[in-house]
N, C-alpha and C. Protein backbone atom coordinates (compact mmCIF):
# COMPACT_ATOMS: atom_id res chain seq x y z
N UNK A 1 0.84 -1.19 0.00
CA UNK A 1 0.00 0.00 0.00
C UNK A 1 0.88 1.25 0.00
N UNK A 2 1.90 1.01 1.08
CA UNK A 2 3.14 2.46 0.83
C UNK A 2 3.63 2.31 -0.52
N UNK A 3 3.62 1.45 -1.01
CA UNK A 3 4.75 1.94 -2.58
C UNK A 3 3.28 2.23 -3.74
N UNK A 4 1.96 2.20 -3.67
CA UNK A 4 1.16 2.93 -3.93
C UNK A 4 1.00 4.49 -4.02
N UNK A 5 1.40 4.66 -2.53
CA UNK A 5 0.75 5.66 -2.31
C UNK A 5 2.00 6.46 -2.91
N UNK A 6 3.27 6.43 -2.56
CA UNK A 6 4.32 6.71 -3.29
C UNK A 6 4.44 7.17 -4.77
N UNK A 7 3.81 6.66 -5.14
CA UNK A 7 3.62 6.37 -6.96
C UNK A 7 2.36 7.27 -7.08
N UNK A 8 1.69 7.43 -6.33
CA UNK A 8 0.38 8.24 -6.52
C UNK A 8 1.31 9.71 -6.55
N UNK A 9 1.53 10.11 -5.17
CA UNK A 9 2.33 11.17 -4.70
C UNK A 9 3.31 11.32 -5.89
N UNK A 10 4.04 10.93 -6.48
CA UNK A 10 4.72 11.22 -7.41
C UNK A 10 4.18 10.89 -8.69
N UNK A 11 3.00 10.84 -9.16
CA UNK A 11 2.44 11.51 -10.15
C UNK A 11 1.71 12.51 -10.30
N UNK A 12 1.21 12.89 -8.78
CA UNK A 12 0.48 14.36 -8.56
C UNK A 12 1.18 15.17 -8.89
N UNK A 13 2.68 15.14 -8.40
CA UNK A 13 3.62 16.14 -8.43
C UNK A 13 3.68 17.05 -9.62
N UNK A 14 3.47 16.06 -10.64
CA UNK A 14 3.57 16.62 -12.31
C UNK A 14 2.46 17.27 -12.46
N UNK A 15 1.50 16.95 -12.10
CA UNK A 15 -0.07 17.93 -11.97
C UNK A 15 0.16 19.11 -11.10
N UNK A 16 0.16 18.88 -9.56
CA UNK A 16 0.31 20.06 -9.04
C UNK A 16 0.97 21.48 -9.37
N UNK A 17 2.47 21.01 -10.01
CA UNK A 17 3.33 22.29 -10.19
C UNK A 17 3.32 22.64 -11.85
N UNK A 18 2.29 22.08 -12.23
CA UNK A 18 1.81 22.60 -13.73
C UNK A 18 2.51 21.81 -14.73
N UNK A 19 3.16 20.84 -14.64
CA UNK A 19 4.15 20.62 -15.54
C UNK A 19 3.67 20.13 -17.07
N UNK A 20 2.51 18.87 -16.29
CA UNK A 20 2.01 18.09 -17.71
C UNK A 20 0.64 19.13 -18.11
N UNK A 21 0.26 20.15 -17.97
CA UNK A 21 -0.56 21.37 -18.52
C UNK A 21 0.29 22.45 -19.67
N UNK A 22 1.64 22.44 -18.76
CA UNK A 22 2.61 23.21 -19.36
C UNK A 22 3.09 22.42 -20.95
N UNK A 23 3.17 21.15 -20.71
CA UNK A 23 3.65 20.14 -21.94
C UNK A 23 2.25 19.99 -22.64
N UNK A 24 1.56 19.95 -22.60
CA UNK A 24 0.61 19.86 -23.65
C UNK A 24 0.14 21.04 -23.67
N UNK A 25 0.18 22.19 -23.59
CA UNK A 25 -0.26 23.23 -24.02
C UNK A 25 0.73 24.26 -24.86
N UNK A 26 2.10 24.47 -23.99
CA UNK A 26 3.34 24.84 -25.13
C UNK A 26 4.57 24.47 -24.22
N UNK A 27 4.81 23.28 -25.32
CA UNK A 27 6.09 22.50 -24.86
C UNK A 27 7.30 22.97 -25.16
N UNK A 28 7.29 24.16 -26.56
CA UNK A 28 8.45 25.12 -27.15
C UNK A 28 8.51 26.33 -25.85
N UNK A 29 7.65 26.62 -24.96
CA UNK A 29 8.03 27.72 -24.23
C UNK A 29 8.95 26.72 -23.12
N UNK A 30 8.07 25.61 -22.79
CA UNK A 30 8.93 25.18 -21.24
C UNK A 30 10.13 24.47 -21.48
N UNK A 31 10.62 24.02 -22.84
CA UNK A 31 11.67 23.61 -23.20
C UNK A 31 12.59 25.03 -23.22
N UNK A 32 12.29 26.33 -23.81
CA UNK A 32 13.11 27.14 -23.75
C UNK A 32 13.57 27.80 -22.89
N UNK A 33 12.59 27.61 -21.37
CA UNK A 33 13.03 27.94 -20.49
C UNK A 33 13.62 27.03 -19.41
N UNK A 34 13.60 25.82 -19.92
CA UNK A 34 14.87 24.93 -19.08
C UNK A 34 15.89 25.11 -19.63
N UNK A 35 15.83 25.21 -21.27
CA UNK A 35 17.32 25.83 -21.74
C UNK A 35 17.76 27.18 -20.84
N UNK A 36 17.35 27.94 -20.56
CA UNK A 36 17.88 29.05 -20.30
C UNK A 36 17.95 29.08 -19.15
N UNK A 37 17.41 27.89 -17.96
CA UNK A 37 17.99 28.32 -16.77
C UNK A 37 19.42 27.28 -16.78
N UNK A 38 19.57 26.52 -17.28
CA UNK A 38 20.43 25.57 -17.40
C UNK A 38 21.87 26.19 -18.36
N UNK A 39 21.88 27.36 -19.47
CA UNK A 39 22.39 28.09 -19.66
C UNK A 39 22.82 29.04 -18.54
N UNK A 40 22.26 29.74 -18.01
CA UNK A 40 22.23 31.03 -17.07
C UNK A 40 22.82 31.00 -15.40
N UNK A 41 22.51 29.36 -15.15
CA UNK A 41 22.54 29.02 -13.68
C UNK A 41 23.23 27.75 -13.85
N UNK A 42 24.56 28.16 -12.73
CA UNK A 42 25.45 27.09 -12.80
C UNK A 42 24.31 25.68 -11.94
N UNK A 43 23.65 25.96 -10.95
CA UNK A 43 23.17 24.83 -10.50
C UNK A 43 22.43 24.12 -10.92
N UNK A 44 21.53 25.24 -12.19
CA UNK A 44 20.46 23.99 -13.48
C UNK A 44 21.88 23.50 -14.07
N UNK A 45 22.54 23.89 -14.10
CA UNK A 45 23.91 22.76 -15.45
C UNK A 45 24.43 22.05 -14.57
N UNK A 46 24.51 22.01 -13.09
CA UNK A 46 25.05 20.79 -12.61
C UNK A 46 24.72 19.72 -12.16
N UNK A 47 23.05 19.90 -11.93
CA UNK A 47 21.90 19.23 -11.37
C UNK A 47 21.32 18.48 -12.75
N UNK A 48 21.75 19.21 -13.88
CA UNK A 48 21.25 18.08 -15.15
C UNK A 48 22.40 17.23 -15.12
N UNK A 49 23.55 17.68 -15.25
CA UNK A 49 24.91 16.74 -15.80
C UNK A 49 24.47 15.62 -14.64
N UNK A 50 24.35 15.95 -13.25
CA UNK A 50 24.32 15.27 -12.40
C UNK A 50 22.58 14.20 -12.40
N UNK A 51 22.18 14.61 -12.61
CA UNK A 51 20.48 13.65 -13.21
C UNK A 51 21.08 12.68 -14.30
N UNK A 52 21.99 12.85 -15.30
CA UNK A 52 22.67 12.27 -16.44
C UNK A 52 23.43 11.44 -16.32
N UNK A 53 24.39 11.44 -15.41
CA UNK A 53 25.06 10.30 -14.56
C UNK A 53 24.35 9.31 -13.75
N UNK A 54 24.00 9.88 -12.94
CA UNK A 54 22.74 9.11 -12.21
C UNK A 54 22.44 7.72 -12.83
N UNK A 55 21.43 8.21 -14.12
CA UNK A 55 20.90 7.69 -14.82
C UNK A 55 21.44 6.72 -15.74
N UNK A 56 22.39 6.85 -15.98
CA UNK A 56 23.34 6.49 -16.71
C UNK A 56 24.29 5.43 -15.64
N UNK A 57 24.64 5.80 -14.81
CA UNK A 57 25.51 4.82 -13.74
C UNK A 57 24.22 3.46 -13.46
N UNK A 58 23.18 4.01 -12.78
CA UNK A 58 22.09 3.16 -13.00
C UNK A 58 21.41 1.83 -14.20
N UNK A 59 21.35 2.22 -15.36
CA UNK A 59 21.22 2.15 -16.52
C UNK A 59 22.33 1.15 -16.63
N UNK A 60 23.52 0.98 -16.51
CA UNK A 60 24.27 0.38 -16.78
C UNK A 60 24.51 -0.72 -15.04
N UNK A 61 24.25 -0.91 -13.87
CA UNK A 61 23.94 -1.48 -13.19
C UNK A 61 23.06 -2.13 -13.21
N UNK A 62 21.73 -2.21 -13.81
CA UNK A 62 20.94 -2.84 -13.95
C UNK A 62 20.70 -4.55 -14.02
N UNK A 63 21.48 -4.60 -15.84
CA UNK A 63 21.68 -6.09 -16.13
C UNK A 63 22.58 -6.89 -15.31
N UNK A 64 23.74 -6.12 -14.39
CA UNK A 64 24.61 -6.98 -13.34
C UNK A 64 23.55 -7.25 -12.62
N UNK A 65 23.31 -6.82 -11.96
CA UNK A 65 22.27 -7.05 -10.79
C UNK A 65 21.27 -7.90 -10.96
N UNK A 66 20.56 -7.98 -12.29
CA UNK A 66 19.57 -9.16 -12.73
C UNK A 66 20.22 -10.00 -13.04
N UNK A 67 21.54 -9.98 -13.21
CA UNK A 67 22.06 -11.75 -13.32
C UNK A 67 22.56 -12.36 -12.21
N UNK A 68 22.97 -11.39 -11.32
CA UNK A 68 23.48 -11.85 -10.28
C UNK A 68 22.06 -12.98 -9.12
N UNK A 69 20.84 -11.98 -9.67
CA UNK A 69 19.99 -12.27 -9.17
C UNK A 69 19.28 -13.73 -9.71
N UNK A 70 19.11 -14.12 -10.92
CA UNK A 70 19.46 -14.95 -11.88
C UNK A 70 17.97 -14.74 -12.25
N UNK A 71 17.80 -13.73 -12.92
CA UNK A 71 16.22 -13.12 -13.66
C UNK A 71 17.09 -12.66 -15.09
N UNK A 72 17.81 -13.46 -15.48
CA UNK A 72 18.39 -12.99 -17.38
C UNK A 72 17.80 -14.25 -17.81
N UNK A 73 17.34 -13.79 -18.91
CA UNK A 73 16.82 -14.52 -19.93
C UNK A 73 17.56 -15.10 -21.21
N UNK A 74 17.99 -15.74 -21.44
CA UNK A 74 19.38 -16.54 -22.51
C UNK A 74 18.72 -16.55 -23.78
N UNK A 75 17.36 -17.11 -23.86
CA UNK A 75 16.76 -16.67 -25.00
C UNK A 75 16.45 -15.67 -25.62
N UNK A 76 16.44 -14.57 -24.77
CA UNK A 76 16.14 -13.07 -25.36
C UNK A 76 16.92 -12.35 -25.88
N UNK A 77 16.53 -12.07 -27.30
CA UNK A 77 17.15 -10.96 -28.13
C UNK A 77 17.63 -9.65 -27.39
N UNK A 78 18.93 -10.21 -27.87
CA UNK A 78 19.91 -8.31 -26.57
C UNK A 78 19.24 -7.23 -28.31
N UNK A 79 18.80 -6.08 -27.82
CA UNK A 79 18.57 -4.66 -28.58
C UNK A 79 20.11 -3.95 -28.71
């Protein structure tokens, strides 16, 4: 029920602070203004580079971890 409610709470989030209103209504304005705080402000450019790693360090941990766990699939086509 907590990892529900979790998942709820973090899809409100995108509602509450306008985000998915903002993306379907003009996605060229809110794209230009993440460019420009991410241009303008060293902490939007370090907080993306740093979201990018993250993701990326992650991303590449993944398949260790599912084999270690032994959830790989031998038959499945690698992409």
């Amino acid at each position: 029920i907590f990892n529900w409610f979790v998942v709820a709470l973090g899809i409100s989030t995108f509602f509450v602070t306008g985000a998915v209103p903002a993306l379907m209504n003009d996605p060229q304005q809110l794209l230009s203004g993440y460019v420009d705080v991410v241009t303008s402000s060293a902490l939007g450019f370090v907080s993306t580079v740093d979201l990018a790693i993250l993701c990326a360090t992650a991303a590449s941990l993944i398949p260790e971890d599912l084999e270690r766990r032994g959830m790989t699939d031998s038959n499945k086509a690698n992409a």
